[in-house]
PDB file of N, CA and C in Angstrom:
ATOM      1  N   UNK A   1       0.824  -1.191   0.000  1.00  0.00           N
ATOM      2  CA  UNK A   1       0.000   0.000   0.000  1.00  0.00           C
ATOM      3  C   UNK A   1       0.869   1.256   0.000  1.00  0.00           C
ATOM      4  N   UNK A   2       1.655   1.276   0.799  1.00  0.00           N
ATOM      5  CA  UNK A   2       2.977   2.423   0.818  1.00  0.00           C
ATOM      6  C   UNK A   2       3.015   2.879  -0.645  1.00  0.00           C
ATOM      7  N   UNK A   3       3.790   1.563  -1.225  1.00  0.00           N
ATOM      8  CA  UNK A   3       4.343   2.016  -2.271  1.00  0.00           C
ATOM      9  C   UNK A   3       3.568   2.561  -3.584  1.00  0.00           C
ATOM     10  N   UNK A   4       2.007   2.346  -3.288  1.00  0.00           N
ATOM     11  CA  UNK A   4       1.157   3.021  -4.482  1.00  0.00           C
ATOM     12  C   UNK A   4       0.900   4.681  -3.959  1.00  0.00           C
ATOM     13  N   UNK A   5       1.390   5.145  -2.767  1.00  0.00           N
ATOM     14  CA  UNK A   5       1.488   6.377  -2.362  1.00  0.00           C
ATOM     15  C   UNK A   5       1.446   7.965  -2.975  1.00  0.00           C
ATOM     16  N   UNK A   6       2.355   7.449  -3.813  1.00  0.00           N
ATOM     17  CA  UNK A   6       2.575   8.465  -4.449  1.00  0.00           C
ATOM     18  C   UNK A   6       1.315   8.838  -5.499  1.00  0.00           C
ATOM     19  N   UNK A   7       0.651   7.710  -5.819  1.00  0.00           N
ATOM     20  CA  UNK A   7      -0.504   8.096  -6.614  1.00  0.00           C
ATOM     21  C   UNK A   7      -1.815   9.715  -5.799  1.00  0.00           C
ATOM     22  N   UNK A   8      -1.452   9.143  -4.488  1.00  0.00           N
ATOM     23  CA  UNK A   8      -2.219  10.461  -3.766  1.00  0.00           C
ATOM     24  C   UNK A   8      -2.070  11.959  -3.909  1.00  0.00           C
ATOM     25  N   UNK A   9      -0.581  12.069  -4.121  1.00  0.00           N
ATOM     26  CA  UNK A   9       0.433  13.352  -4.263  1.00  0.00           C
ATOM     27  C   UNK A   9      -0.172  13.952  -5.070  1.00  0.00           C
ATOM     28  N   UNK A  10      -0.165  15.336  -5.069  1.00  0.00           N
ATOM     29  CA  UNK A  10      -1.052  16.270  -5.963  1.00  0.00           C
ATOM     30  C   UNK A  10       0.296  16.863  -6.248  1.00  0.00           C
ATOM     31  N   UNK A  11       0.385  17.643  -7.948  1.00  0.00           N
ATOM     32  CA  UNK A  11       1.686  18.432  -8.020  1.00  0.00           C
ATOM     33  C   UNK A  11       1.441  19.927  -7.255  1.00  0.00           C
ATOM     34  N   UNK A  12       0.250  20.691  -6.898  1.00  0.00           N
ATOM     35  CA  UNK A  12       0.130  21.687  -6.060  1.00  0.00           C
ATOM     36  C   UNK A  12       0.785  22.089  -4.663  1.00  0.00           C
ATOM     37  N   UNK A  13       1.239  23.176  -4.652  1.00  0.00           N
ATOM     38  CA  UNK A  13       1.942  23.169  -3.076  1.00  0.00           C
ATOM     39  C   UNK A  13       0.865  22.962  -1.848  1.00  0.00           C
ATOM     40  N   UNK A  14      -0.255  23.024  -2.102  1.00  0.00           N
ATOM     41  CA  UNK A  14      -1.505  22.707  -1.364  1.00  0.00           C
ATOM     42  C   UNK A  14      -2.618  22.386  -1.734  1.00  0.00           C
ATOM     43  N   UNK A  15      -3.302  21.877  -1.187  1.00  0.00           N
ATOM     44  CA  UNK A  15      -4.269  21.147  -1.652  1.00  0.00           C
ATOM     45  C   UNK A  15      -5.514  22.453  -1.890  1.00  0.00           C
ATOM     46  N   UNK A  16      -6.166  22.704  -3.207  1.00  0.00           N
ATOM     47  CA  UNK A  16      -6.556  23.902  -4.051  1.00  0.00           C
ATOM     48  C   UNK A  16      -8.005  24.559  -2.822  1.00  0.00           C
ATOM     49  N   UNK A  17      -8.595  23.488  -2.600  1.00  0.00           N
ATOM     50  CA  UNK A  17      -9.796  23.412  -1.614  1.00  0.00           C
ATOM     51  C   UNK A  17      -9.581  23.847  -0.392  1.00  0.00           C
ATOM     52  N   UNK A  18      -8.269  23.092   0.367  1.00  0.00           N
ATOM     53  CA  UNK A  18      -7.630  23.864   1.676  1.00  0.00           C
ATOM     54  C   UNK A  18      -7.469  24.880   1.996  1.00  0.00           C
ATOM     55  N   UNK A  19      -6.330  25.493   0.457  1.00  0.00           N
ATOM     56  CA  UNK A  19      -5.917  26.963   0.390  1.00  0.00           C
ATOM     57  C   UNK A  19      -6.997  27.977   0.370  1.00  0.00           C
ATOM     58  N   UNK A  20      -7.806  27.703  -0.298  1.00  0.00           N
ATOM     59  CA  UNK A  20      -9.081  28.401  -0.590  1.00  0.00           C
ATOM     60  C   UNK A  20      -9.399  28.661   0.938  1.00  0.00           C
ATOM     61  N   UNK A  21     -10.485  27.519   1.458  1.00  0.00           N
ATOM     62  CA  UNK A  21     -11.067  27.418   3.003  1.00  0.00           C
ATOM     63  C   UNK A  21     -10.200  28.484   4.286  1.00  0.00           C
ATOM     64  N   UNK A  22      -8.372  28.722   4.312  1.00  0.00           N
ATOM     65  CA  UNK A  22      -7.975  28.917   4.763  1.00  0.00           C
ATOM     66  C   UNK A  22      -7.782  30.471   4.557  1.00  0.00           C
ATOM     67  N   UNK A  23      -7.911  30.847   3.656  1.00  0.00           N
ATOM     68  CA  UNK A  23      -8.015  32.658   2.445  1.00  0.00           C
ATOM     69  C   UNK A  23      -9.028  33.328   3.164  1.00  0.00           C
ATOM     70  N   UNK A  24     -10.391  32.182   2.885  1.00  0.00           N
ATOM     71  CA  UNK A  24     -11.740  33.019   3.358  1.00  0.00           C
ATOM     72  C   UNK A  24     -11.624  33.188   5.096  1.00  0.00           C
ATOM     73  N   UNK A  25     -11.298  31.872   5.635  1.00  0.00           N
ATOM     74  CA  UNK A  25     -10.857  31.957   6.967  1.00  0.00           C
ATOM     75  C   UNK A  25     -10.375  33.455   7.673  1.00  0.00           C
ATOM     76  N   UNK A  26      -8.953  33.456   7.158  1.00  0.00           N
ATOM     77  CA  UNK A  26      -8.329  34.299   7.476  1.00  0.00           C
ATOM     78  C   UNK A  26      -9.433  35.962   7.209  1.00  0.00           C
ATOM     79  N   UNK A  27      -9.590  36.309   5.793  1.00  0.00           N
ATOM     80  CA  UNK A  27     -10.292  37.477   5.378  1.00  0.00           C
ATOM     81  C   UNK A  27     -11.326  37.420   6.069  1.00  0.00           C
ATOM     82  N   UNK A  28     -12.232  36.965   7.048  1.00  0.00           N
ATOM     83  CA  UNK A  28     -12.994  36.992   7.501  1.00  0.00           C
ATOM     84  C   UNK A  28     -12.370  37.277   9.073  1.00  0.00           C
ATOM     85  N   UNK A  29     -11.859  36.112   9.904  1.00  0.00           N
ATOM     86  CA  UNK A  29     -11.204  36.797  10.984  1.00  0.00           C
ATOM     87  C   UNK A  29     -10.310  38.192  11.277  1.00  0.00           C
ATOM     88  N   UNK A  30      -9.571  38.121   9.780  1.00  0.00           N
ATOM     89  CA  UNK A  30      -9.061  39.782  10.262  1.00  0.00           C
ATOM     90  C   UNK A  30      -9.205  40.751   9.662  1.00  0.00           C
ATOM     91  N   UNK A  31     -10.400  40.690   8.151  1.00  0.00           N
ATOM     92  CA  UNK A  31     -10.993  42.074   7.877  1.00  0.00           C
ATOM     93  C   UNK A  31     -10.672  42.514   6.934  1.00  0.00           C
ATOM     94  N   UNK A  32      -9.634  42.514   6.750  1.00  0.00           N
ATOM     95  CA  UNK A  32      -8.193  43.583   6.139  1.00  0.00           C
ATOM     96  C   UNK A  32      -8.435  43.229   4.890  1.00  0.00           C
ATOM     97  N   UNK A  33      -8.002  43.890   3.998  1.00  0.00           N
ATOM     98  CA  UNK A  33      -7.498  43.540   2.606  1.00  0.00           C
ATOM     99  C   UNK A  33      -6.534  43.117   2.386  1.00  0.00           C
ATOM    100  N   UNK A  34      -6.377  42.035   0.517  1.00  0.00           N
ATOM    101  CA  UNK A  34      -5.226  41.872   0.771  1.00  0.00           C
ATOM    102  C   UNK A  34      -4.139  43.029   0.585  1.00  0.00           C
ATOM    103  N   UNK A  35      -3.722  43.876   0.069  1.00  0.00           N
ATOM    104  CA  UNK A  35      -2.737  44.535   0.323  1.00  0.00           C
ATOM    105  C   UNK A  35      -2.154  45.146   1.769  1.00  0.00           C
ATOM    106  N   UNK A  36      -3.453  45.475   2.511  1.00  0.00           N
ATOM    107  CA  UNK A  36      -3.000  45.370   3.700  1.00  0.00           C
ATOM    108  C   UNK A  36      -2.866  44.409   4.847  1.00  0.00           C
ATOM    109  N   UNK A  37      -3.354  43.205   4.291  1.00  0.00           N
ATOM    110  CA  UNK A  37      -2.816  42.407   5.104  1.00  0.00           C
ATOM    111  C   UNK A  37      -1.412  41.649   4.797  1.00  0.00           C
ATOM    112  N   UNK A  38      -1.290  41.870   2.844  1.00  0.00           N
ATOM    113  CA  UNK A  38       0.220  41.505   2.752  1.00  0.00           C
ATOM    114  C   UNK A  38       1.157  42.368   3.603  1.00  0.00           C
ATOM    115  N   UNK A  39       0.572  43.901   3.440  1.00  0.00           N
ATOM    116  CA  UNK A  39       2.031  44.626   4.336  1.00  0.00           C
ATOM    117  C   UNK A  39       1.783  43.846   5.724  1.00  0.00           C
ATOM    118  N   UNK A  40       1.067  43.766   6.535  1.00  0.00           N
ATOM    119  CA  UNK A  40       1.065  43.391   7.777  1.00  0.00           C
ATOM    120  C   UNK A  40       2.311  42.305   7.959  1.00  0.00           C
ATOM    121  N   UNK A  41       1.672  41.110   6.873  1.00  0.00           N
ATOM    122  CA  UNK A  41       2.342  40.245   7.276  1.00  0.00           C
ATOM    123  C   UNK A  41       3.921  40.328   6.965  1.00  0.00           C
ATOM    124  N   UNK A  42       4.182  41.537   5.879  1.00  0.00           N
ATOM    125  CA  UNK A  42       5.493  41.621   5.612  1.00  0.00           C
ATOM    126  C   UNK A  42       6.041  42.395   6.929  1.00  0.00           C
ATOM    127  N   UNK A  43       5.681  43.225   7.329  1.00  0.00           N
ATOM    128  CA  UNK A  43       6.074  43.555   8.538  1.00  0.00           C
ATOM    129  C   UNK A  43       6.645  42.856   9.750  1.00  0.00           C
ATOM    130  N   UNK A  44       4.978  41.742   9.977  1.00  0.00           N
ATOM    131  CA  UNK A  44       5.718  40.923  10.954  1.00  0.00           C
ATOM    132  C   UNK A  44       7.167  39.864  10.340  1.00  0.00           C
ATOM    133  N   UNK A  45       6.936  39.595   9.120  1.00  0.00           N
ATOM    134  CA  UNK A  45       8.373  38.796   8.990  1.00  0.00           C
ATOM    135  C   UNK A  45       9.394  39.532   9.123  1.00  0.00           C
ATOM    136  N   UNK A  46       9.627  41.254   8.951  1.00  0.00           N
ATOM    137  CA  UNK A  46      10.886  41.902   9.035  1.00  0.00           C
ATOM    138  C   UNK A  46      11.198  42.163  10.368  1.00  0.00           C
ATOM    139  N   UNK A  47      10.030  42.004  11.379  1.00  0.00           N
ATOM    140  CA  UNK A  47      10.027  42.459  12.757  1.00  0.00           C
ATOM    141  C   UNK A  47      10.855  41.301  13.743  1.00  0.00           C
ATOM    142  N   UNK A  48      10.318  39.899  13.202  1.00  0.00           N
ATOM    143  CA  UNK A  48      10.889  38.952  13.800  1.00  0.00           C
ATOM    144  C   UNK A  48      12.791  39.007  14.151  1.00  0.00           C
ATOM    145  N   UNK A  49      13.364  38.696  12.497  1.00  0.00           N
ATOM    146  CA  UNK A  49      15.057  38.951  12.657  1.00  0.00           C
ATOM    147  C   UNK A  49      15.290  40.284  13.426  1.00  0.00           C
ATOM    148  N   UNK A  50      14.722  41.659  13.307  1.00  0.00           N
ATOM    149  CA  UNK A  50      15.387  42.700  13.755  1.00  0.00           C
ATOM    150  C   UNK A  50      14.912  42.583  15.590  1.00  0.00           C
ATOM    151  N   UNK A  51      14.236  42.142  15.657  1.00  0.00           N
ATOM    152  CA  UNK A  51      13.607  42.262  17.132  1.00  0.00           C
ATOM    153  C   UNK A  51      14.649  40.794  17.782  1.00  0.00           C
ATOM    154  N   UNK A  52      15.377  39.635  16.685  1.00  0.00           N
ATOM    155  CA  UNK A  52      16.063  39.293  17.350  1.00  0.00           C
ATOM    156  C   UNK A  52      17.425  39.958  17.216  1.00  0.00           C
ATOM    157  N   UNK A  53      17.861  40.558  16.680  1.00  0.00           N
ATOM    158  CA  UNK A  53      19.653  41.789  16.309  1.00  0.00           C
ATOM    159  C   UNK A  53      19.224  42.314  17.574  1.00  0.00           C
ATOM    160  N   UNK A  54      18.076  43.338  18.264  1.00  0.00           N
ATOM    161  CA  UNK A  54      18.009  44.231  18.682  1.00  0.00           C
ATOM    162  C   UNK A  54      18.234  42.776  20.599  1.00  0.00           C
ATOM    163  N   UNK A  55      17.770  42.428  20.543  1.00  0.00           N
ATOM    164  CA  UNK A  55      17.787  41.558  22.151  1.00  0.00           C
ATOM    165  C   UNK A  55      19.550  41.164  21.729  1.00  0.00           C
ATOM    166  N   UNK A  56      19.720  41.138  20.776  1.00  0.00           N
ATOM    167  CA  UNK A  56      21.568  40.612  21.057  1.00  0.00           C
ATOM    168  C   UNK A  56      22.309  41.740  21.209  1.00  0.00           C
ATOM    169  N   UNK A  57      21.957  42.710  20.666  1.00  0.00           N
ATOM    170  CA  UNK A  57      22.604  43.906  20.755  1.00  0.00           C
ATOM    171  C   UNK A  57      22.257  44.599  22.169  1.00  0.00           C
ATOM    172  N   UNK A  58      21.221  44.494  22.723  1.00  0.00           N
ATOM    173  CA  UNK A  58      20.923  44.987  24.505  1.00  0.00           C
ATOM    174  C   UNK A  58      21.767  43.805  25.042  1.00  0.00           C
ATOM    175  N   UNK A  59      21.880  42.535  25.147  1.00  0.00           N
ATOM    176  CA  UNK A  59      22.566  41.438  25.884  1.00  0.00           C
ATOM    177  C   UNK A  59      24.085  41.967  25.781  1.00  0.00           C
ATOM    178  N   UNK A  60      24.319  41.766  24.634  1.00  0.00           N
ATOM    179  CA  UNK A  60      26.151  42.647  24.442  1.00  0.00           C
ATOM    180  C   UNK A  60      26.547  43.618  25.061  1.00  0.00           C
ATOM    181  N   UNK A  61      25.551  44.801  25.133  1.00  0.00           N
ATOM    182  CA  UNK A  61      25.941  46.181  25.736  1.00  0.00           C
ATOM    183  C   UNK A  61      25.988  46.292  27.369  1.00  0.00           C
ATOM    184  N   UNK A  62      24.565  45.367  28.003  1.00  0.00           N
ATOM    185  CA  UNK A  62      24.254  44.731  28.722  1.00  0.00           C
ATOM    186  C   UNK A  62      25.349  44.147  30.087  1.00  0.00           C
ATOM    187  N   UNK A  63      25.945  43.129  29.362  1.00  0.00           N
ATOM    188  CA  UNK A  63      27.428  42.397  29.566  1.00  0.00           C
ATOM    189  C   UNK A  63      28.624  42.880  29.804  1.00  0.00           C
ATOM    190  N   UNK A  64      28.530  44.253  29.299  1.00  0.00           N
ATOM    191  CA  UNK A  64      29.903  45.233  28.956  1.00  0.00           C
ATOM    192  C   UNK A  64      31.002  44.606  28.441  1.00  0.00           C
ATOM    193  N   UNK A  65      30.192  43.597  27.018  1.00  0.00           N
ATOM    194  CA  UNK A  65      30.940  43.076  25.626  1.00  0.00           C
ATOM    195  C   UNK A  65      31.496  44.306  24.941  1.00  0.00           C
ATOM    196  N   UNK A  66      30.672  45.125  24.972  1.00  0.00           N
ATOM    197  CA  UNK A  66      30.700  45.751  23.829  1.00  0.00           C
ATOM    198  C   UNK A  66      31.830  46.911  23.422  1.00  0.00           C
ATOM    199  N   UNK A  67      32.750  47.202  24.668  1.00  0.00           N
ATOM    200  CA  UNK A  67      33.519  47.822  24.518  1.00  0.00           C
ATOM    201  C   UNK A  67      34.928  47.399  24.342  1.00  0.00           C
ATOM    202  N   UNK A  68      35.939  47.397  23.660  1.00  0.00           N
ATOM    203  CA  UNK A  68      36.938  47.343  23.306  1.00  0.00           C
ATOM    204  C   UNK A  68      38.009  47.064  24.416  1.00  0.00           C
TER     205      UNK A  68
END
């Protein structure tokens, strides 16, 4: 049975029905449009790395690494 597996595999990165269900989901819980919910979410991905630079950079200074 395993090995006929692959017959299940769809070439889509998601399954077309899921993605859909999960679109309206979302646009309904948070309102927004998409352009503003793309910036949102681009935001939170740029917020994540700098919000971690910024806790290494207080820990360093913090420590009194940071001086020479």
């Amino acid at each position: 049975m395993v090995l006929l597996a692959f017959l299940a595999h769809q070439s889509e990165a998601g399954h077309p029905e899921l993605m859909d269900w999960v679109k309206h989901q979302l646009d309904a819980v948070v309102g927004l449009g998409p352009l503003a919910f793309l910036v949102l979410l681009g935001l939170i991905i740029l917020a994540i790395p700098a919000a971690v630079l910024l806790m290494y950079v207080v820990q360093r200074r913090g420590r009194g690494l940071g001086q020479p």
